[in-house]
PDB file of N, CA and C in Angstrom:
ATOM      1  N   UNK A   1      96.067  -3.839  31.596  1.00  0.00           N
ATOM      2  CA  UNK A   1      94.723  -3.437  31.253  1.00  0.00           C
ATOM      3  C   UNK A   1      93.885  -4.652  30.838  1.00  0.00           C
ATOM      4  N   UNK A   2      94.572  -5.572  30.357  1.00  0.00           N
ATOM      5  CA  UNK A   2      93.746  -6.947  29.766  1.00  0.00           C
ATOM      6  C   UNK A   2      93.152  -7.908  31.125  1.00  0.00           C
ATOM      7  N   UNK A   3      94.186  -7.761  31.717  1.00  0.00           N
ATOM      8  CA  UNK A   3      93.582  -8.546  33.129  1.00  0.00           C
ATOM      9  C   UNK A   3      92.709  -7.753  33.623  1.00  0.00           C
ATOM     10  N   UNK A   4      93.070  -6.364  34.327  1.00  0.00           N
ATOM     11  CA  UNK A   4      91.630  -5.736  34.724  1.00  0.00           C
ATOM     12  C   UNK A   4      89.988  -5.457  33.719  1.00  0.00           C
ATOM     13  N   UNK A   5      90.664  -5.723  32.282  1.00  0.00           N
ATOM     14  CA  UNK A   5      89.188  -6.127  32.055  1.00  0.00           C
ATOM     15  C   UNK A   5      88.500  -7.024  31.984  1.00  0.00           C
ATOM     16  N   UNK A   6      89.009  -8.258  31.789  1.00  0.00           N
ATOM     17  CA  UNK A   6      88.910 -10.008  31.970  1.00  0.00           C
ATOM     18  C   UNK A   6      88.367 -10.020  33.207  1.00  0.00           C
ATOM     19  N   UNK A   7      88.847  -9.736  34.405  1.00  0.00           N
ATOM     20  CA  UNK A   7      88.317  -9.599  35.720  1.00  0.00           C
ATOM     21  C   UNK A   7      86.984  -8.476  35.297  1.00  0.00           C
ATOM     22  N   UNK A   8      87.190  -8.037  35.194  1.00  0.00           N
ATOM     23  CA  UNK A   8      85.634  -6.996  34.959  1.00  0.00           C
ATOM     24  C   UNK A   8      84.181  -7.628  34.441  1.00  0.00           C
ATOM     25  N   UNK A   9      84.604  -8.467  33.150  1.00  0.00           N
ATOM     26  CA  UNK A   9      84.048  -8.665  32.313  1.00  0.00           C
ATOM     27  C   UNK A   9      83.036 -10.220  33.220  1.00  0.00           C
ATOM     28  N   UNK A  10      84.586 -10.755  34.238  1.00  0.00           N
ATOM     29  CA  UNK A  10      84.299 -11.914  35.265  1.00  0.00           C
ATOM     30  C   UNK A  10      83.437 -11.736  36.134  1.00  0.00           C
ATOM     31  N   UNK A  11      83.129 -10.438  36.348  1.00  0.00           N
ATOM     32  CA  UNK A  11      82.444 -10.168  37.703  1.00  0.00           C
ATOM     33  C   UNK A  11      80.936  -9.250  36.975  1.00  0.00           C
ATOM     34  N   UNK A  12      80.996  -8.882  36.189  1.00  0.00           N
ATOM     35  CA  UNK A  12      79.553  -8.515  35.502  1.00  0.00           C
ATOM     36  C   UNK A  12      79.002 -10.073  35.129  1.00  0.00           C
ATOM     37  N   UNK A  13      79.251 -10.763  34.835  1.00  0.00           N
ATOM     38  CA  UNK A  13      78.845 -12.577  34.526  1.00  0.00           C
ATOM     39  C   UNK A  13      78.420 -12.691  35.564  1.00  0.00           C
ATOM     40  N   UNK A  14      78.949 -12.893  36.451  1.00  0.00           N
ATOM     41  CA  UNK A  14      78.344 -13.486  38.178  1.00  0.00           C
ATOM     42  C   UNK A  14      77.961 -12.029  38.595  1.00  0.00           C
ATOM     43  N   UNK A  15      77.710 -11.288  38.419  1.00  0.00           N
ATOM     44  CA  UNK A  15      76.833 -10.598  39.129  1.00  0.00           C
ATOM     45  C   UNK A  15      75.321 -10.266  38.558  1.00  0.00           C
ATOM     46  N   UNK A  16      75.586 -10.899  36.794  1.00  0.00           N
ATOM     47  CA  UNK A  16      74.102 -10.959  36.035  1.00  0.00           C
ATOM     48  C   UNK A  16      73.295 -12.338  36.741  1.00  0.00           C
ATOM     49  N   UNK A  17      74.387 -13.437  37.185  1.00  0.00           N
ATOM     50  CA  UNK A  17      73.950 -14.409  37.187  1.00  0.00           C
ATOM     51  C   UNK A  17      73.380 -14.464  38.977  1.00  0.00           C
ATOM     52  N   UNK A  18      73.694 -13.222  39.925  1.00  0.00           N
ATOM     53  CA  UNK A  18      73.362 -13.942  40.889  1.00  0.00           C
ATOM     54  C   UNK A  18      72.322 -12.719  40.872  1.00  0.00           C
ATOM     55  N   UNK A  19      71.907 -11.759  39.968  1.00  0.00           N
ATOM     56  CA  UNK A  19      70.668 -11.177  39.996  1.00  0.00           C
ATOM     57  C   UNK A  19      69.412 -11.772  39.259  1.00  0.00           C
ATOM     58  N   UNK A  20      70.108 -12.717  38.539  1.00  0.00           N
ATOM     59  CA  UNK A  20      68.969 -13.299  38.441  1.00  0.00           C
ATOM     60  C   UNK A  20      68.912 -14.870  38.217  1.00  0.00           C
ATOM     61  N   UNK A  21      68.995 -15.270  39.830  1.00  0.00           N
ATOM     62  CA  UNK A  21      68.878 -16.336  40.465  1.00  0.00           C
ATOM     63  C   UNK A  21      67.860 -16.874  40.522  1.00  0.00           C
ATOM     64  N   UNK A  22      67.172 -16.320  40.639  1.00  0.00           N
ATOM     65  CA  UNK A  22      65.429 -16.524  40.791  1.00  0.00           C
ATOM     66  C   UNK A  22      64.861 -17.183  39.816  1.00  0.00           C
ATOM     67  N   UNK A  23      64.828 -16.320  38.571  1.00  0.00           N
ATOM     68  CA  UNK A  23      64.771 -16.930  37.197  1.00  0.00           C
ATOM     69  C   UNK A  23      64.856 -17.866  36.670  1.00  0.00           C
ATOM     70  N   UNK A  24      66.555 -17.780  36.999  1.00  0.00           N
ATOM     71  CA  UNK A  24      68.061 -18.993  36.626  1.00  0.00           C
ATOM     72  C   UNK A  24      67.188 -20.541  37.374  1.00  0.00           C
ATOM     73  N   UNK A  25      66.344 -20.101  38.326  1.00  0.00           N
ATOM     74  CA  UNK A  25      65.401 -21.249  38.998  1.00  0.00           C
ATOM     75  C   UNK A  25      67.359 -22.090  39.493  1.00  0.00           C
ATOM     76  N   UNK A  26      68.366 -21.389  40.151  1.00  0.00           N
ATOM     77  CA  UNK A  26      69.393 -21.656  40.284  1.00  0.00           C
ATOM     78  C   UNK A  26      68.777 -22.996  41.870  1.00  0.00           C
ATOM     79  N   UNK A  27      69.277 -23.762  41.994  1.00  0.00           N
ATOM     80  CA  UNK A  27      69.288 -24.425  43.094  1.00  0.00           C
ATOM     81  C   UNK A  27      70.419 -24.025  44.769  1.00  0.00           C
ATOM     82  N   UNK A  28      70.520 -24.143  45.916  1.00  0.00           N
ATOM     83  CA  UNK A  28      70.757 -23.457  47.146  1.00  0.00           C
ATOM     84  C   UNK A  28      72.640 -23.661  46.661  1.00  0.00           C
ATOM     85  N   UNK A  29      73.153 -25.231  45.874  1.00  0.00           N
ATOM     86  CA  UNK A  29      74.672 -24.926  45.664  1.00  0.00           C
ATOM     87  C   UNK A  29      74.536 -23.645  44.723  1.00  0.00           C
ATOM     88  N   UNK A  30      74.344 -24.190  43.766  1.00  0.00           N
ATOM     89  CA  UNK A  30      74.396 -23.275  42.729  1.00  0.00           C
ATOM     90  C   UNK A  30      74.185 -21.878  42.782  1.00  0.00           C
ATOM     91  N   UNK A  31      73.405 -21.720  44.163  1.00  0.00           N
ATOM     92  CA  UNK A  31      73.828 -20.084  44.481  1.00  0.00           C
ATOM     93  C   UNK A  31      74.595 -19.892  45.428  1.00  0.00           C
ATOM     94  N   UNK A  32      74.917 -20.697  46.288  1.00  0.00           N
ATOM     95  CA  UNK A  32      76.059 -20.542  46.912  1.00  0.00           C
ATOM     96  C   UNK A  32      77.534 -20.437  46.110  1.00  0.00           C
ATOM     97  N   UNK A  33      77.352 -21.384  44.899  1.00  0.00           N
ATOM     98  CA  UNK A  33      78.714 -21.302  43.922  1.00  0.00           C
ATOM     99  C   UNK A  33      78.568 -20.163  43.260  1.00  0.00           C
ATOM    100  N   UNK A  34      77.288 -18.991  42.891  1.00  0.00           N
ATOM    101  CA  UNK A  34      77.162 -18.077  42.227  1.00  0.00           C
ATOM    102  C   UNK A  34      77.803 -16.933  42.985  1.00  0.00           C
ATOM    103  N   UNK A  35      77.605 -17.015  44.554  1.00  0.00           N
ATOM    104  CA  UNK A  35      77.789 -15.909  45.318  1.00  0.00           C
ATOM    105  C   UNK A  35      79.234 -15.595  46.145  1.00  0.00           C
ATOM    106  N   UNK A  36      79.507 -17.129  45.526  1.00  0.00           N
ATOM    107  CA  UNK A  36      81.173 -17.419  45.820  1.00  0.00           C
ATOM    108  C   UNK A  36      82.252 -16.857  44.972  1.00  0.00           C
ATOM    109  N   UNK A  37      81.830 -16.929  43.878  1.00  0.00           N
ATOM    110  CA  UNK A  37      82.574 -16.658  42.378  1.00  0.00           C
ATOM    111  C   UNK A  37      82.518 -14.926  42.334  1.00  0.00           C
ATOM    112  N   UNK A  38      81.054 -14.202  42.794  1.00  0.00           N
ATOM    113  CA  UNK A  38      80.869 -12.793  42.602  1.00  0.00           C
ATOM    114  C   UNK A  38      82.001 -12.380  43.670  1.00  0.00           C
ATOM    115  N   UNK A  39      81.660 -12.876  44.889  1.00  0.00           N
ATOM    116  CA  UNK A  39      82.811 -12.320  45.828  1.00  0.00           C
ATOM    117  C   UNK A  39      84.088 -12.519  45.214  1.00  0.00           C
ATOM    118  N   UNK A  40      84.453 -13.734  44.778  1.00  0.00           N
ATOM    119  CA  UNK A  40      85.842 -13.760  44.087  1.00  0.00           C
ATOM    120  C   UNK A  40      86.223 -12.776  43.176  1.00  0.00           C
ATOM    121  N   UNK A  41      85.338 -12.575  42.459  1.00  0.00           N
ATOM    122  CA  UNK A  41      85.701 -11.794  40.852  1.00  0.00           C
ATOM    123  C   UNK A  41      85.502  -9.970  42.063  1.00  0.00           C
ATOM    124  N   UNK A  42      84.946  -9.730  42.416  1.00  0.00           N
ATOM    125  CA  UNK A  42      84.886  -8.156  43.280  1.00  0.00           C
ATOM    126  C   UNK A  42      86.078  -8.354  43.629  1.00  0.00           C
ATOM    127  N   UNK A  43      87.158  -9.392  44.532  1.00  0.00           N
ATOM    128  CA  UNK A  43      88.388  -8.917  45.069  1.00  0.00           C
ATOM    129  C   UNK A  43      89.228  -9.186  44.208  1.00  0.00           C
ATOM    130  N   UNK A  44      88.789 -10.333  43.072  1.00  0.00           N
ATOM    131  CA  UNK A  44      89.628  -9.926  41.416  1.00  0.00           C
ATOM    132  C   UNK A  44      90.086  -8.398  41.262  1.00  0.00           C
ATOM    133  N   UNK A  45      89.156  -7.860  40.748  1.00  0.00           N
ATOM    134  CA  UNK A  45      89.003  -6.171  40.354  1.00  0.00           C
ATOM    135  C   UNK A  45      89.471  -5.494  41.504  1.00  0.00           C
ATOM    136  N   UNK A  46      89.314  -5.370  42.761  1.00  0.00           N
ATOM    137  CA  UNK A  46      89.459  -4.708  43.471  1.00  0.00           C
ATOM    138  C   UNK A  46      91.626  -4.474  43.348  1.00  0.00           C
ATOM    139  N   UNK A  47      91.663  -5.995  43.091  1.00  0.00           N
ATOM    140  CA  UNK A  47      93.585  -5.993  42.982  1.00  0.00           C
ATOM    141  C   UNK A  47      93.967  -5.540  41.626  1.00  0.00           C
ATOM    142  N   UNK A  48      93.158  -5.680  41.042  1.00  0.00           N
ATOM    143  CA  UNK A  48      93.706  -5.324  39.603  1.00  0.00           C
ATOM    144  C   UNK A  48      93.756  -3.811  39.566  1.00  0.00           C
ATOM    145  N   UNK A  49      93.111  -3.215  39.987  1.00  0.00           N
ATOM    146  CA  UNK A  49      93.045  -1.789  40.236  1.00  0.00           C
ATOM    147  C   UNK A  49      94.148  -0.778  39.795  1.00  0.00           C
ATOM    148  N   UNK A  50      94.769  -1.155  41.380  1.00  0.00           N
ATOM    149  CA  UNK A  50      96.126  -0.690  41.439  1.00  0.00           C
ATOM    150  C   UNK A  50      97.587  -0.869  40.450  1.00  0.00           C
ATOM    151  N   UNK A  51      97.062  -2.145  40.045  1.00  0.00           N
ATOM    152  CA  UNK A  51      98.405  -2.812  39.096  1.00  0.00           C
ATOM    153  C   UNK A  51      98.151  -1.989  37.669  1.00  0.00           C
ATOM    154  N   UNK A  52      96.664  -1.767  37.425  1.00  0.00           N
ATOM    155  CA  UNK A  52      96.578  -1.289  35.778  1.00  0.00           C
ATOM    156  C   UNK A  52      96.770   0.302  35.728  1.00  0.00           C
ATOM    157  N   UNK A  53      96.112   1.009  36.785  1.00  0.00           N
ATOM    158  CA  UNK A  53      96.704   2.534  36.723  1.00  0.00           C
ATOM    159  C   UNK A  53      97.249   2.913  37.734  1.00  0.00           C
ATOM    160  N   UNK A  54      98.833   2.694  37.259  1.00  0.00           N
ATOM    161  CA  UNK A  54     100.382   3.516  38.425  1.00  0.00           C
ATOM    162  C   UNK A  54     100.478   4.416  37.672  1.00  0.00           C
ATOM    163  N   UNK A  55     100.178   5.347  36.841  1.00  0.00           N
ATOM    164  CA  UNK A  55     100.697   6.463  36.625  1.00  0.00           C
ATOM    165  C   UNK A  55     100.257   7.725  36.958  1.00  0.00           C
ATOM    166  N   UNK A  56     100.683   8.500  37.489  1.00  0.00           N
ATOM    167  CA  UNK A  56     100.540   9.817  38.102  1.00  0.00           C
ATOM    168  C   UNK A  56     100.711  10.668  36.718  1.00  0.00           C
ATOM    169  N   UNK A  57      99.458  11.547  35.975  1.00  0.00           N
ATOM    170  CA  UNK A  57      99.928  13.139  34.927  1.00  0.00           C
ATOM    171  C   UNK A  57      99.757  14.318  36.035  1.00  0.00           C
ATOM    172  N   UNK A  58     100.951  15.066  35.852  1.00  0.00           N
ATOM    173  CA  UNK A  58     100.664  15.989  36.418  1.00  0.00           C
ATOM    174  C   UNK A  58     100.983  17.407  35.643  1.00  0.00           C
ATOM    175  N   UNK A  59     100.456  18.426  35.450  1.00  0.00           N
ATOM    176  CA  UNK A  59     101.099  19.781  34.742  1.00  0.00           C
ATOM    177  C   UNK A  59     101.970  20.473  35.254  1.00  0.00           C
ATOM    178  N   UNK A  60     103.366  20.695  34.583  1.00  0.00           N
ATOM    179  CA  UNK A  60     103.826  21.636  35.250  1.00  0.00           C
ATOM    180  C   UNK A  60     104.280  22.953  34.413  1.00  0.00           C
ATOM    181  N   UNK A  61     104.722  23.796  34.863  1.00  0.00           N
ATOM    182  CA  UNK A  61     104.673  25.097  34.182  1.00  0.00           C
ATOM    183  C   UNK A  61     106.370  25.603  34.543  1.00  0.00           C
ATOM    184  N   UNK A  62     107.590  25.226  34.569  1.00  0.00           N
ATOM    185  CA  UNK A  62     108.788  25.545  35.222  1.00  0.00           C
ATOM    186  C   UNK A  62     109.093  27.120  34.600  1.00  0.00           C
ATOM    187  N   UNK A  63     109.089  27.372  33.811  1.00  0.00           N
ATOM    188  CA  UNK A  63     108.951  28.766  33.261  1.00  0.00           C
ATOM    189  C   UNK A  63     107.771  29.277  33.258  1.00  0.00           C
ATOM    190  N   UNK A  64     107.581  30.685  34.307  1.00  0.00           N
ATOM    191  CA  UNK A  64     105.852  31.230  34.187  1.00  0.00           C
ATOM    192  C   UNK A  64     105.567  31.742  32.484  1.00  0.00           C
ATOM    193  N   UNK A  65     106.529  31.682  31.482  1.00  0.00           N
ATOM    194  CA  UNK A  65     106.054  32.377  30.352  1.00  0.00           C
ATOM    195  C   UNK A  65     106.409  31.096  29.138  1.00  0.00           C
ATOM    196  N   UNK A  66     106.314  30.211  29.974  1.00  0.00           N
ATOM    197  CA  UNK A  66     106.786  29.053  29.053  1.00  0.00           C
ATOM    198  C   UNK A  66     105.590  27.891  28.911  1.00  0.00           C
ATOM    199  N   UNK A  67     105.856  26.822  27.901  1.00  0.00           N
ATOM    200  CA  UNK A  67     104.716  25.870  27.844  1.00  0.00           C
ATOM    201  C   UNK A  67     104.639  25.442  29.231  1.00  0.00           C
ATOM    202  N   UNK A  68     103.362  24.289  29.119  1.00  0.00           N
ATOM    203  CA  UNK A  68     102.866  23.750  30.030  1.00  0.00           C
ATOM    204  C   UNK A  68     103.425  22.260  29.776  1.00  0.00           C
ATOM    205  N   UNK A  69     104.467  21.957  31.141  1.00  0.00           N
ATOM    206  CA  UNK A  69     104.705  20.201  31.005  1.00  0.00           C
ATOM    207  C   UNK A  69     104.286  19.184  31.350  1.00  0.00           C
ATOM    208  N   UNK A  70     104.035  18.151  30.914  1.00  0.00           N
ATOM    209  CA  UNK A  70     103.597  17.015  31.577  1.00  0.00           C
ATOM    210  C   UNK A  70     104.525  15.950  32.574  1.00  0.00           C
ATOM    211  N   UNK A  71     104.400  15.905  33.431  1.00  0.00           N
ATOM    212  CA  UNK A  71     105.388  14.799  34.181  1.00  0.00           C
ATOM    213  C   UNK A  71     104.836  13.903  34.621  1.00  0.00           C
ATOM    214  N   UNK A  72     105.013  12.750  34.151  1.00  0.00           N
ATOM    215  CA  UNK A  72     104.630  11.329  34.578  1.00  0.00           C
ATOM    216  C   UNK A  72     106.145  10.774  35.838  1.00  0.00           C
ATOM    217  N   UNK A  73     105.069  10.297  36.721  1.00  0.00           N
ATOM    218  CA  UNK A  73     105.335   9.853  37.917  1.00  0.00           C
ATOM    219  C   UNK A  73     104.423   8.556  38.300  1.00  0.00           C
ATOM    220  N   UNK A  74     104.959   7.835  39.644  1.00  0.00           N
ATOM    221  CA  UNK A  74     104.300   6.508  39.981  1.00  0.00           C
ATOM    222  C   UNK A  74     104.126   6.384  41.219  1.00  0.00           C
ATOM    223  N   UNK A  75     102.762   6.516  41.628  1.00  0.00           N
ATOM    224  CA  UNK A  75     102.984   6.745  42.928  1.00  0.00           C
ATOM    225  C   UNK A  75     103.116   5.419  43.441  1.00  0.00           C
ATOM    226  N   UNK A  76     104.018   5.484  45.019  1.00  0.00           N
ATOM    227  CA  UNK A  76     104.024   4.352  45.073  1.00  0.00           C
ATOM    228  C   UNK A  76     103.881   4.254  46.895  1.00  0.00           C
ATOM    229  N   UNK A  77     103.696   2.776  47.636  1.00  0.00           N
ATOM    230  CA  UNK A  77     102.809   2.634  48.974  1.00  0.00           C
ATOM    231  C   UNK A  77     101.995   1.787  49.155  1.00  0.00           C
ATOM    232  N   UNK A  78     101.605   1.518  49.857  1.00  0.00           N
ATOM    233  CA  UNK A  78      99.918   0.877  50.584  1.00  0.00           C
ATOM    234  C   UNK A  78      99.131   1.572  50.787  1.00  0.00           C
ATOM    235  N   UNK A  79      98.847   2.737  50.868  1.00  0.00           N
ATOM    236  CA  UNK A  79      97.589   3.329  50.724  1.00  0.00           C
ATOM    237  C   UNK A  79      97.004   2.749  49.357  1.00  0.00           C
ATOM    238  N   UNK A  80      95.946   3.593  49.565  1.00  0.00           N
ATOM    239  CA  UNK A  80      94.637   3.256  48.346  1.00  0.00           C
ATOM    240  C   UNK A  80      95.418   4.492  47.402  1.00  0.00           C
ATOM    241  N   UNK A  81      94.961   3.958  46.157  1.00  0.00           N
ATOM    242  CA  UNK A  81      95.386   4.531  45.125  1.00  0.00           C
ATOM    243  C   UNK A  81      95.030   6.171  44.839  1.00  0.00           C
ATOM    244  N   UNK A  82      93.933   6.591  45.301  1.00  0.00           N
ATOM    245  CA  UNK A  82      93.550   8.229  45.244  1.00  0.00           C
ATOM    246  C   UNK A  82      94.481   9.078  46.831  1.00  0.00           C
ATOM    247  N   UNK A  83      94.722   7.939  47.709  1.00  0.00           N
ATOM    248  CA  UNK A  83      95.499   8.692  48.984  1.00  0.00           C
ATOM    249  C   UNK A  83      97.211   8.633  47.939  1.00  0.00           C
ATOM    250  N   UNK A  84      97.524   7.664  47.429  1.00  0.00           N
ATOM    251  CA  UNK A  84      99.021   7.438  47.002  1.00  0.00           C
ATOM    252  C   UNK A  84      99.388   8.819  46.207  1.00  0.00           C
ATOM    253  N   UNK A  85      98.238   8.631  45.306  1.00  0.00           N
ATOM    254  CA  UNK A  85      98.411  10.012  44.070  1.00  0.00           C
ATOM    255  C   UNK A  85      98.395  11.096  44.595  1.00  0.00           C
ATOM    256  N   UNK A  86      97.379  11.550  45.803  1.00  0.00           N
ATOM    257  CA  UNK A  86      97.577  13.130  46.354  1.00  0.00           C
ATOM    258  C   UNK A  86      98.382  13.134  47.179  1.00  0.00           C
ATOM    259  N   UNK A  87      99.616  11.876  47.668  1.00  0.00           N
ATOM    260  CA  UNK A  87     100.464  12.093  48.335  1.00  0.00           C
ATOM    261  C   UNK A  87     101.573  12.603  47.428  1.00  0.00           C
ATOM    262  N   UNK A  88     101.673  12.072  46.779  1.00  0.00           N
ATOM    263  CA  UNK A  88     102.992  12.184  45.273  1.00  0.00           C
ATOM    264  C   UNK A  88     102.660  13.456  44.771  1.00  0.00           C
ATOM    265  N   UNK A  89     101.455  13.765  44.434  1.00  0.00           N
ATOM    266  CA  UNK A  89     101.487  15.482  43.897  1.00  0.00           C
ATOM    267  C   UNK A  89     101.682  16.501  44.680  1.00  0.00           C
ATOM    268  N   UNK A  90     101.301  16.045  46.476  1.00  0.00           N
ATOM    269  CA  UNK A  90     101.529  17.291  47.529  1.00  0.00           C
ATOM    270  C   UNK A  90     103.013  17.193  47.036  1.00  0.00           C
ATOM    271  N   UNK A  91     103.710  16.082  47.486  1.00  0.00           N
ATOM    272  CA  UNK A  91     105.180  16.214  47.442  1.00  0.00           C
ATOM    273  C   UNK A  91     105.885  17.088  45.943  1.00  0.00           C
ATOM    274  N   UNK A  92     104.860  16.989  45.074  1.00  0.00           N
ATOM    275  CA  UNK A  92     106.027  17.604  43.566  1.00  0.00           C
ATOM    276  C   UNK A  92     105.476  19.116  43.748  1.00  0.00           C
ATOM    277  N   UNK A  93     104.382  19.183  44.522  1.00  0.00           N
ATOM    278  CA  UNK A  93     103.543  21.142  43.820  1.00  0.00           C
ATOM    279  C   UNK A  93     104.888  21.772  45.295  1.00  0.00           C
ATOM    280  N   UNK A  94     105.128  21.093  46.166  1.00  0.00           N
ATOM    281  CA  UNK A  94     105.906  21.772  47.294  1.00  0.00           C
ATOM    282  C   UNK A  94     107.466  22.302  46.903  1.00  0.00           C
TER     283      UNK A  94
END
């Protein structure tokens, strides 16, 4: 969670800084180094993503007159993280 917010925190910086370039009276490197760094820090976050939330909650109910359980699971794959998770829950509700 510390890295995906460090990266977060990396990419709101360069993205204040390349909105306001104009201002910043930034020169043609200096926005090229601004617009270099935003792209960097977006595929920062974009990887961190996956690494900070693997956990699958799901409810389950194994007795109809009984509590309600929680089961933690991880989904796991190359898909994108919302295809991984509704793959792992089709597989547990079946």
């Amino acid at each position: 969670m510390k890295d995906l917010q460090q990266a977060t925190r990396q990419y709101l910086a360069w993205n204040s800084i390349w909105d306001e370039r104009v201002p910043l009276n930034l020169d043609p490197f200096q926005t090229k180094q601004a617009q270099t760094k935003l792209e960097n820090a977006d595929k920062t976050v974009d990887a961190q993503v996956p690494e900070t939330y693997q956990w699958l909650l799901t409810p389950g109910q194994p007795n109809a007159k009984g509590p309600i359980e929680w089961m933690e699971t991880r989904p796991t794959g190359q898909d994108a993280l919302a295809v991984r998770a509704a793959k792992k829950w089709i597989g547990m509700s079946c």
